[in-house]
N, C-alpha and C. Protein backbone atom coordinates (compact mmCIF):
# COMPACT_ATOMS: atom_id res chain seq x y z
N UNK A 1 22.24 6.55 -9.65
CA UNK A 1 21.01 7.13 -10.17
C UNK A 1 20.30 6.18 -11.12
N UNK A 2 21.32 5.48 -11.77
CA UNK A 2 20.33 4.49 -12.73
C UNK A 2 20.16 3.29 -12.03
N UNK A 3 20.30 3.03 -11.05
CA UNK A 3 19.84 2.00 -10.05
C UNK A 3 18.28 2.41 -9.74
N UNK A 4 18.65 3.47 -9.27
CA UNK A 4 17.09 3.98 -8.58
C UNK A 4 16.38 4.39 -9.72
N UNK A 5 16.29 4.33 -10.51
CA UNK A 5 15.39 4.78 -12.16
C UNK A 5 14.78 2.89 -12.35
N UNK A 6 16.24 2.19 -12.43
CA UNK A 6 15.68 0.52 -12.62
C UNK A 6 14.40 0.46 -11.66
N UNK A 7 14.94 0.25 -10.33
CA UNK A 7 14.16 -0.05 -9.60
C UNK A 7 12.81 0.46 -9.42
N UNK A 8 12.80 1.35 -9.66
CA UNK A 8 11.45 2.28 -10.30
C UNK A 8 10.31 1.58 -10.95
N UNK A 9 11.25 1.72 -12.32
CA UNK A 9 10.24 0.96 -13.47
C UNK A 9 10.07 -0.29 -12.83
N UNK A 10 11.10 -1.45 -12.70
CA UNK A 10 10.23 -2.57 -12.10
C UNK A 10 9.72 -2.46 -11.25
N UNK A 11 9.63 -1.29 -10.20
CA UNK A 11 7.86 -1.60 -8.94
C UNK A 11 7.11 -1.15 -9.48
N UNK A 12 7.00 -0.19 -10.84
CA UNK A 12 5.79 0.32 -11.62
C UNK A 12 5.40 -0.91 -12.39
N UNK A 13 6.17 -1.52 -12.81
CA UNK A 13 5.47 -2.75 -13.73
C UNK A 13 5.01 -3.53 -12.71
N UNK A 14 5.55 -4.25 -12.03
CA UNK A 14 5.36 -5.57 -11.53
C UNK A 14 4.12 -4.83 -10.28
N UNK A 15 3.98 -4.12 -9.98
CA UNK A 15 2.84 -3.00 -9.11
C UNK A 15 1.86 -3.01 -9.47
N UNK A 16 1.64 -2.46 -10.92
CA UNK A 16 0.71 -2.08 -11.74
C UNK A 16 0.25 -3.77 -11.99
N UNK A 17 0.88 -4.68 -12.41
CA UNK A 17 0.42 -6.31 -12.60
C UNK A 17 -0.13 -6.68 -11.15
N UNK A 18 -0.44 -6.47 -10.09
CA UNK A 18 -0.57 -6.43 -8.83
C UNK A 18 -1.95 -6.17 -8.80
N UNK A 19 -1.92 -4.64 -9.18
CA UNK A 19 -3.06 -3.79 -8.91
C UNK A 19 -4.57 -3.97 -10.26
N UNK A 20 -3.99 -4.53 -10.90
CA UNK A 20 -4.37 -4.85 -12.20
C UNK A 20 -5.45 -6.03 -12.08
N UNK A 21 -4.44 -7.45 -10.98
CA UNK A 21 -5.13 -8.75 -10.42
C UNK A 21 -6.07 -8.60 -9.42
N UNK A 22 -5.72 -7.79 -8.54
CA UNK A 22 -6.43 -7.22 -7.39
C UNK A 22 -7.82 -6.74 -8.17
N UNK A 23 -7.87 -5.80 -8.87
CA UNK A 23 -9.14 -5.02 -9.05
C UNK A 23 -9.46 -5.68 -10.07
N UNK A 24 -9.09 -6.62 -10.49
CA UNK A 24 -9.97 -7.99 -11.76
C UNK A 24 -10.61 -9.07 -10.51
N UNK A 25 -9.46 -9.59 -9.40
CA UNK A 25 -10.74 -9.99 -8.51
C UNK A 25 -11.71 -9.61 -7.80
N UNK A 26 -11.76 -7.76 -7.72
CA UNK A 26 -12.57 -7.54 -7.24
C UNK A 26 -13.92 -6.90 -8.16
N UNK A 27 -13.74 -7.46 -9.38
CA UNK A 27 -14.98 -7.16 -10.70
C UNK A 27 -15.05 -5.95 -11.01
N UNK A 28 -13.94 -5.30 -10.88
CA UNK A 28 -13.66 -3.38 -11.71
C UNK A 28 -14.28 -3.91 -12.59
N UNK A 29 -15.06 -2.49 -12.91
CA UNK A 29 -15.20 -2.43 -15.03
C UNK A 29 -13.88 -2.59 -15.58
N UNK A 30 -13.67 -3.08 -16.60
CA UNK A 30 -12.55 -2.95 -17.58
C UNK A 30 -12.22 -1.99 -18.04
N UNK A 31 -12.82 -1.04 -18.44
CA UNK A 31 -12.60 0.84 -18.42
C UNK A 31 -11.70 1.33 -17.35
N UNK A 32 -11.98 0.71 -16.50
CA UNK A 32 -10.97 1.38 -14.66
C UNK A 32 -9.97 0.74 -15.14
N UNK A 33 -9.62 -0.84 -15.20
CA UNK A 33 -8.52 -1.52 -14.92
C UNK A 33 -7.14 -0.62 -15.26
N UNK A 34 -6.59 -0.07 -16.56
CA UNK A 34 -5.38 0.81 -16.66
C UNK A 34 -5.40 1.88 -15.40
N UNK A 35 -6.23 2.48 -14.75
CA UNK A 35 -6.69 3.64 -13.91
C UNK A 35 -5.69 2.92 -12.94
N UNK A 36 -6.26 1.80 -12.31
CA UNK A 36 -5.83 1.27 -10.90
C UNK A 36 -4.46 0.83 -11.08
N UNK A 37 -4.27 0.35 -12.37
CA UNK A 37 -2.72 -0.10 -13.03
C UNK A 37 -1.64 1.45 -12.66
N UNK A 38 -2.39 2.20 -13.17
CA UNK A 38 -1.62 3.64 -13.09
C UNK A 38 -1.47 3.97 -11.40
N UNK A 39 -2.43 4.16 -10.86
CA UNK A 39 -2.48 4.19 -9.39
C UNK A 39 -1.38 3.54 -8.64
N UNK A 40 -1.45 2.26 -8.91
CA UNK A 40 -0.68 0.80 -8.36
C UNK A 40 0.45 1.66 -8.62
N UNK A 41 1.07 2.09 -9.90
CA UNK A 41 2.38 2.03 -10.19
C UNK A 41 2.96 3.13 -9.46
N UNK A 42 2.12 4.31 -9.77
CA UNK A 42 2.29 5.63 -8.91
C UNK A 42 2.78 5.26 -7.57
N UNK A 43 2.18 4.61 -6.56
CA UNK A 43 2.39 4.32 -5.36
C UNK A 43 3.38 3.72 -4.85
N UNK A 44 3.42 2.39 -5.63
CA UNK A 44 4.90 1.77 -4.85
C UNK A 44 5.89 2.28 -5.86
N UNK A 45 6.11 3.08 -6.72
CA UNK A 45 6.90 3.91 -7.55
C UNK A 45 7.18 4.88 -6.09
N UNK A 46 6.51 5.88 -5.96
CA UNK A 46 6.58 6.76 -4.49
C UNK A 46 7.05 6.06 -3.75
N UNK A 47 6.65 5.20 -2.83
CA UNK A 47 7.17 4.56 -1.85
C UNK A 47 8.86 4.55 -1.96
N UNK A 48 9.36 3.02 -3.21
CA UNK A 48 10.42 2.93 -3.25
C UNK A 48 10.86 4.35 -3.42
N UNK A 49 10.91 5.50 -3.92
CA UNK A 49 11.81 6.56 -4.01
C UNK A 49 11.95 6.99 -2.75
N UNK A 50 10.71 7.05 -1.93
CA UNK A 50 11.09 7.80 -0.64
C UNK A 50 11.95 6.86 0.26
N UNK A 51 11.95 5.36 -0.13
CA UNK A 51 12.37 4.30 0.90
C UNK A 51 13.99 4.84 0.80
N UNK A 52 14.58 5.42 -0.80
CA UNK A 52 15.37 5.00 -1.29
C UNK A 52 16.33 7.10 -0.86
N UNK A 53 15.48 7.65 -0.58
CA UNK A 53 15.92 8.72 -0.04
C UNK A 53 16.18 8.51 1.14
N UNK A 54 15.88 7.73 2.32
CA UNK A 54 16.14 7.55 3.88
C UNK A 54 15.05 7.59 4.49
N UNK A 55 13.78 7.50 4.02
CA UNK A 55 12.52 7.64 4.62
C UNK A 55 12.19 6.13 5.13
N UNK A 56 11.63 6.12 6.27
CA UNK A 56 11.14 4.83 6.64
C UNK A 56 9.94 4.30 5.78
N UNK A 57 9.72 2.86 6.31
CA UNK A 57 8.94 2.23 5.26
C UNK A 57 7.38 2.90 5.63
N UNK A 58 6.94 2.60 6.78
CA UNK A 58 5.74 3.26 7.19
C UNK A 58 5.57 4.55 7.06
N UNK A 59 6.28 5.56 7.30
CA UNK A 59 6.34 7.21 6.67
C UNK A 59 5.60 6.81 5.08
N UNK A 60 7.10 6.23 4.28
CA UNK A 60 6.70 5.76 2.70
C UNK A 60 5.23 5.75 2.29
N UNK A 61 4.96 4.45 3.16
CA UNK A 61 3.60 4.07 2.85
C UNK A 61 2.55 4.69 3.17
N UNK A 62 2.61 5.90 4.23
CA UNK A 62 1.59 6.91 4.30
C UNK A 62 1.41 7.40 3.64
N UNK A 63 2.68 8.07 3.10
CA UNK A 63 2.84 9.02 1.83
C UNK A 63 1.59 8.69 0.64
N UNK A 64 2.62 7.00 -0.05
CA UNK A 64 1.57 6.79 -0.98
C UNK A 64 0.53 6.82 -0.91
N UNK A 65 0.09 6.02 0.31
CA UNK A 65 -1.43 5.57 0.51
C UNK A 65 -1.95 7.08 0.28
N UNK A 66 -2.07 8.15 0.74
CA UNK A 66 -2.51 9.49 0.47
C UNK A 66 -2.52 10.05 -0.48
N UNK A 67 -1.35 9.48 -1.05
CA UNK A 67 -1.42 10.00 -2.90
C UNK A 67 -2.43 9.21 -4.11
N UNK A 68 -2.61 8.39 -3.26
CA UNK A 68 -3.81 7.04 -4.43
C UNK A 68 -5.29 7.67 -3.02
N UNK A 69 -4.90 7.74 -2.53
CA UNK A 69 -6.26 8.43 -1.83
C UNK A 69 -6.67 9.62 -2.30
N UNK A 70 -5.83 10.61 -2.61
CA UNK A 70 -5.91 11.85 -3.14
C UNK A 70 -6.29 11.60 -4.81
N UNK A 71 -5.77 10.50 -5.53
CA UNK A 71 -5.95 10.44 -6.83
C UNK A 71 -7.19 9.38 -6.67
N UNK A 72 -7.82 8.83 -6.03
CA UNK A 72 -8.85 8.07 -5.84
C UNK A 72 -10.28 8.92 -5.70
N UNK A 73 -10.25 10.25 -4.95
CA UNK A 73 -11.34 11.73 -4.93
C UNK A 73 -11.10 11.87 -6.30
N UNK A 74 -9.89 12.26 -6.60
CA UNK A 74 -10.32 12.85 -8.09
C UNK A 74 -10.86 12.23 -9.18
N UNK A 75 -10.28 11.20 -9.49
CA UNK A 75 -11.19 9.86 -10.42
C UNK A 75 -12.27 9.95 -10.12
N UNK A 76 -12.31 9.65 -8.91
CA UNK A 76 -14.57 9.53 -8.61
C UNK A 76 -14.92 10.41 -9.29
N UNK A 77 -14.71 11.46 -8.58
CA UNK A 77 -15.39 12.72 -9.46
C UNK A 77 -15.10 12.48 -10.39
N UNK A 78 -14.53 12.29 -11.14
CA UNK A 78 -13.81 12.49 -13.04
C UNK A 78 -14.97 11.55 -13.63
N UNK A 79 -14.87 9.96 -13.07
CA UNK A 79 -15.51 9.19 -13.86
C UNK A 79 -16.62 8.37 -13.31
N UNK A 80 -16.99 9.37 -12.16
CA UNK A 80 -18.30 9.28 -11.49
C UNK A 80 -18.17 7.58 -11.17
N UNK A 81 -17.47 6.69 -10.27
CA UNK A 81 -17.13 5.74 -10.32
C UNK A 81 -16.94 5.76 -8.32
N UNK A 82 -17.42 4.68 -7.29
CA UNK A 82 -16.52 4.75 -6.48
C UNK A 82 -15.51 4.85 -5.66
N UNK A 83 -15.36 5.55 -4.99
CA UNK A 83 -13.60 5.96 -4.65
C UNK A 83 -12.97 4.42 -4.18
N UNK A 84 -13.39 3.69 -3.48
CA UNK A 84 -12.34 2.33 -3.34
C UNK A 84 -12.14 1.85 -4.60
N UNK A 85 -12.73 1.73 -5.59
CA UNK A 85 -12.66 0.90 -6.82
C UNK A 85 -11.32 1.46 -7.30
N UNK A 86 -10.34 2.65 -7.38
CA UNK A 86 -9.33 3.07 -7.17
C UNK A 86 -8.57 2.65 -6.47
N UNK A 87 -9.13 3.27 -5.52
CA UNK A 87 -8.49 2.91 -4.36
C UNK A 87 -7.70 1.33 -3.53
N UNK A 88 -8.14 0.87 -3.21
CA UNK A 88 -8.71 -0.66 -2.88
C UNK A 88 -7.52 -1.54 -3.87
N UNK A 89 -7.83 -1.60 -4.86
CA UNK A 89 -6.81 -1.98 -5.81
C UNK A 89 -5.87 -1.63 -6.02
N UNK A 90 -5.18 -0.25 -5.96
CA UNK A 90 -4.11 0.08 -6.11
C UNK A 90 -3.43 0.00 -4.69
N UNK A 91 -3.82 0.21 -3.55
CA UNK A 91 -2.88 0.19 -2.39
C UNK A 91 -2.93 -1.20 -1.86
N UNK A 92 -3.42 -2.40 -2.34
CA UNK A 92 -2.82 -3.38 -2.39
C UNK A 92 -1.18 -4.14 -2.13
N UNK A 93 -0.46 -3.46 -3.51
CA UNK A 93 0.24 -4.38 -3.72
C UNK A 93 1.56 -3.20 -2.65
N UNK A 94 0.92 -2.49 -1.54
CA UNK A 94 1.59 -1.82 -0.70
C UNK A 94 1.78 -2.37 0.91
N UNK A 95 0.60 -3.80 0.87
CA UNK A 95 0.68 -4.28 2.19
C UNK A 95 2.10 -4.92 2.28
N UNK A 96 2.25 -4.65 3.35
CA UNK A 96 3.53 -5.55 3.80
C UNK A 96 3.69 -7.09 4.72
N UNK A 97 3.33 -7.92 3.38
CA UNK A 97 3.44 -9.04 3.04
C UNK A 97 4.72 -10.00 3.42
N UNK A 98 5.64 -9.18 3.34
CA UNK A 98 7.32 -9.82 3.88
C UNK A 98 7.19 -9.96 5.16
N UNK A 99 6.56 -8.39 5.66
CA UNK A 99 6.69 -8.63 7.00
C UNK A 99 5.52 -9.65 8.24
N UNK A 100 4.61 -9.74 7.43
CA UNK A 100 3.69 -10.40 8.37
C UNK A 100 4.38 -12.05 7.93
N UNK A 101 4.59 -12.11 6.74
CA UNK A 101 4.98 -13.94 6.32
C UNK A 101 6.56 -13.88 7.21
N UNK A 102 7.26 -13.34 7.51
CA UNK A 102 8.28 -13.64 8.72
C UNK A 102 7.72 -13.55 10.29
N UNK A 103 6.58 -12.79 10.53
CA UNK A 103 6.21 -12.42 11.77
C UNK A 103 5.63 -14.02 12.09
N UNK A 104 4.93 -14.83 10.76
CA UNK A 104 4.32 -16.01 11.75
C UNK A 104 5.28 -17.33 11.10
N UNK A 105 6.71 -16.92 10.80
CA UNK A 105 6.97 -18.04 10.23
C UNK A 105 7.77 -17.52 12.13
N UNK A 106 8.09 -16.69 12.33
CA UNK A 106 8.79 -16.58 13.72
C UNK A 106 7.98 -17.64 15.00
N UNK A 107 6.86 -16.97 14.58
CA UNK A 107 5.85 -17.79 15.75
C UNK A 107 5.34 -19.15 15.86
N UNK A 108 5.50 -19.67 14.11
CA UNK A 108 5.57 -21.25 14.30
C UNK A 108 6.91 -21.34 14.87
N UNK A 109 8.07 -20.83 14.78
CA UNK A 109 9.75 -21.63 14.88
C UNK A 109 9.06 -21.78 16.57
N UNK A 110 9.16 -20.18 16.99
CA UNK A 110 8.78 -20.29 18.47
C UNK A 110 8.05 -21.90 19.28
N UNK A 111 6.88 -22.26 18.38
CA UNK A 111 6.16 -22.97 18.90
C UNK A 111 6.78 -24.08 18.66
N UNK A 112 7.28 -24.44 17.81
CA UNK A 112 7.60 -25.80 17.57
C UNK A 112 9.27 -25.97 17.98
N UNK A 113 9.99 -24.85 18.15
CA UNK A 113 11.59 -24.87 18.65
C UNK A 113 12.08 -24.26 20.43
N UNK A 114 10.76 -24.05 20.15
CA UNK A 114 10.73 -22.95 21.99
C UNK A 114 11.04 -21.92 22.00
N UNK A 115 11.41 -21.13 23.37
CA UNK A 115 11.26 -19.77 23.12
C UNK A 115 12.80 -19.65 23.03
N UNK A 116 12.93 -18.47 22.33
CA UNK A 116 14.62 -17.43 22.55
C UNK A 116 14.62 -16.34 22.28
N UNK A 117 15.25 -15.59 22.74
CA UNK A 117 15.35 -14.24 22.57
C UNK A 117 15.31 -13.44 21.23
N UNK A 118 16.47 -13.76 20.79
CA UNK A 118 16.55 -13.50 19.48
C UNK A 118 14.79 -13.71 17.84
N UNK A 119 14.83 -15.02 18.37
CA UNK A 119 13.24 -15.38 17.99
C UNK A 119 11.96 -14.00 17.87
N UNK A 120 12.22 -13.96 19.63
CA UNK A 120 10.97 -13.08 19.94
C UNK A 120 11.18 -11.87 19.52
N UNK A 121 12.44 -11.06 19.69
CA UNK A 121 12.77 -9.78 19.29
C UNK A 121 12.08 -9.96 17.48
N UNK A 122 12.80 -10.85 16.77
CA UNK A 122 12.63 -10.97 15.62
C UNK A 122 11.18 -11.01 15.23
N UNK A 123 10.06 -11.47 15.78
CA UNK A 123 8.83 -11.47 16.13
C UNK A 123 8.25 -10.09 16.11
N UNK A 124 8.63 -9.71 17.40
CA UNK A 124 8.03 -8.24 17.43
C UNK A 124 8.36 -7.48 16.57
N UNK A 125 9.62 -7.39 16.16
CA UNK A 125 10.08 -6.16 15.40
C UNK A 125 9.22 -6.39 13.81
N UNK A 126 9.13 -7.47 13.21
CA UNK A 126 8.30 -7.53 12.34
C UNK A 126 6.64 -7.41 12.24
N UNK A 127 6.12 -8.00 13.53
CA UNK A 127 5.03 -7.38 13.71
C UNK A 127 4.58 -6.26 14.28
N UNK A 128 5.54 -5.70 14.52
CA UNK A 128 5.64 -3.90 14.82
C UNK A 128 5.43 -3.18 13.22
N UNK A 129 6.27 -3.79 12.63
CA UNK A 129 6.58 -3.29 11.32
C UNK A 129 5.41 -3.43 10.23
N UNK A 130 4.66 -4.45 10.33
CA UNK A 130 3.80 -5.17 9.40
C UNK A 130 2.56 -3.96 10.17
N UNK A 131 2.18 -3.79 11.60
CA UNK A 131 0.92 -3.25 12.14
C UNK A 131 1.06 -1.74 11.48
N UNK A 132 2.54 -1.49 12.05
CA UNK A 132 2.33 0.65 11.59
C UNK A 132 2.31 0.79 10.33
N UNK A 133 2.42 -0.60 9.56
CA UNK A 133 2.37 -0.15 7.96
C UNK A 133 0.81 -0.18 7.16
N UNK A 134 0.89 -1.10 7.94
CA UNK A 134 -1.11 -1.22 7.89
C UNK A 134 -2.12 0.03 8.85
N UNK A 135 -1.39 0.34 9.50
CA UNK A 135 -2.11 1.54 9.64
C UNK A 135 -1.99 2.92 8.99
N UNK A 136 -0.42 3.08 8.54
CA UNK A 136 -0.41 4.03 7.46
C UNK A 136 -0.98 4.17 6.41
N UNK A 137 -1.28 2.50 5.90
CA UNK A 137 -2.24 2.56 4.60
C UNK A 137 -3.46 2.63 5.00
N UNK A 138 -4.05 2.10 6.08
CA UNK A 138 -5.54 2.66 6.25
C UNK A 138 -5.74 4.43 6.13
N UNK A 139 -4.84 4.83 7.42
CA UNK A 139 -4.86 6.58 7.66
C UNK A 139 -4.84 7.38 6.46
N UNK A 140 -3.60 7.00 5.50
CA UNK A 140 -3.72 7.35 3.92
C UNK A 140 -4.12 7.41 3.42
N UNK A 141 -5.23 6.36 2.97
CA UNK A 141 -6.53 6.03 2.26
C UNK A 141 -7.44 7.00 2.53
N UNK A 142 -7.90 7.39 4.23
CA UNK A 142 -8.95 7.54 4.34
C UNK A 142 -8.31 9.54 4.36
N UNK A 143 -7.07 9.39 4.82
CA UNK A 143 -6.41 11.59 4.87
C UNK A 143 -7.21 12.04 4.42
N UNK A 144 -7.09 11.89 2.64
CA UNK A 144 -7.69 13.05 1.80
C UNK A 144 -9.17 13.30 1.52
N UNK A 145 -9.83 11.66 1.62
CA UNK A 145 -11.28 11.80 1.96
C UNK A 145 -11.92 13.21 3.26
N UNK A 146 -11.14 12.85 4.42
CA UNK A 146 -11.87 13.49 5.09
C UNK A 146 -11.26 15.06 5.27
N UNK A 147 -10.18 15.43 4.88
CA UNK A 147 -9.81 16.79 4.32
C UNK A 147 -10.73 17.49 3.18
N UNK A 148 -11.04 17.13 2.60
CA UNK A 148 -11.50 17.48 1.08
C UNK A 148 -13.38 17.55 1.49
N UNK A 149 -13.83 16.25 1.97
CA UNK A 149 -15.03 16.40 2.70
C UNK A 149 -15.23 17.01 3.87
N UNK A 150 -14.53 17.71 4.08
CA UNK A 150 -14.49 18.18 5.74
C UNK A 150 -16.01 19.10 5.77
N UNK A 151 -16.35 19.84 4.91
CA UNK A 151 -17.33 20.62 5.04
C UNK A 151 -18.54 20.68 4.56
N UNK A 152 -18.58 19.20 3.69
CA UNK A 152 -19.94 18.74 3.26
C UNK A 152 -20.70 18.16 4.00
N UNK A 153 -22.03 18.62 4.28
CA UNK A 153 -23.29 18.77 5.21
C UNK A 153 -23.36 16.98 5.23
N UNK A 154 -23.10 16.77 6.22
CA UNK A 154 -23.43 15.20 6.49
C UNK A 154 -25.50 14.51 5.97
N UNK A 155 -26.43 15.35 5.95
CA UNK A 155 -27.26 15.02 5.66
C UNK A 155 -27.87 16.00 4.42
């Protein structure tokens, strides 16, 4: 139990420092920046717990992504501010980065060592892994938007 409490706090810190860089390069007001810090941490905080209950990584990352989507509606409204400016920044430091930087370190070996089995399996399975995770965080992002708007008059 105090494993999974550690591990916690450091994806909330080192998350939140993530989400923090992210939405400073993308010119947040400085008023937001703690917001998206909090967001950031919330998320891959969620994630790792659910990773760490038996949940897959892409499940995980739906999860969060929906929970910083869901807390991304409410901020707007709160501080009359864009919903990506939340958003955007905090589900960042949720891409899966491991998996795409093995998917093309696979595909240079491939190219430059030839083909093998093992290689290619190793290939796909990471870029299997890297695509459904990136689509969980898109689908996530966008869940609670269109739940919540479902019935506001398009014009």
């Amino acid at each position: 139990m105090t494993e999974l409490l550690l591990a916690l706090v450091e994806d909330a810190v080192f998350s939140a420092i993530a989400a923090v860089g992210f939405a400073m390069a993308f010119n947040v007001p400085p008023k937001i920046l703690p917001l998206c810090a909090l967001a950031g941490a919330i998320a891959h905080s969620l994630r790792t717990a659910l990773i760490f209950m038996g949940w897959g990584i892409e499940w995980s990352s739906l999860v969060a992504a929906s929970l910083v989507g869901l807390i991304g509606v409410y901020w707007s409204r709160k501080y009359i501010v864009p919903r990506p400016v939340f958003a955007i920044a905090s589900v960042i430091p949720l891409f899966p980065g491991t998996y795409a930087f093995k998917t093309f370190i696979g595909l240079f070996s491939i190219h430059k060592l030839g083909y093998s089995i093992e290689m290619m399996s190793m290939v796909v399975e990471n870029g299997l892994s890297t695509l459904f995770i990136l689509m969980a965080l898109c689908f996530g992002l966008a869940l609670p938007s269109i739940v919540i708007y479902r019935f506001r008059p398009i014009v």
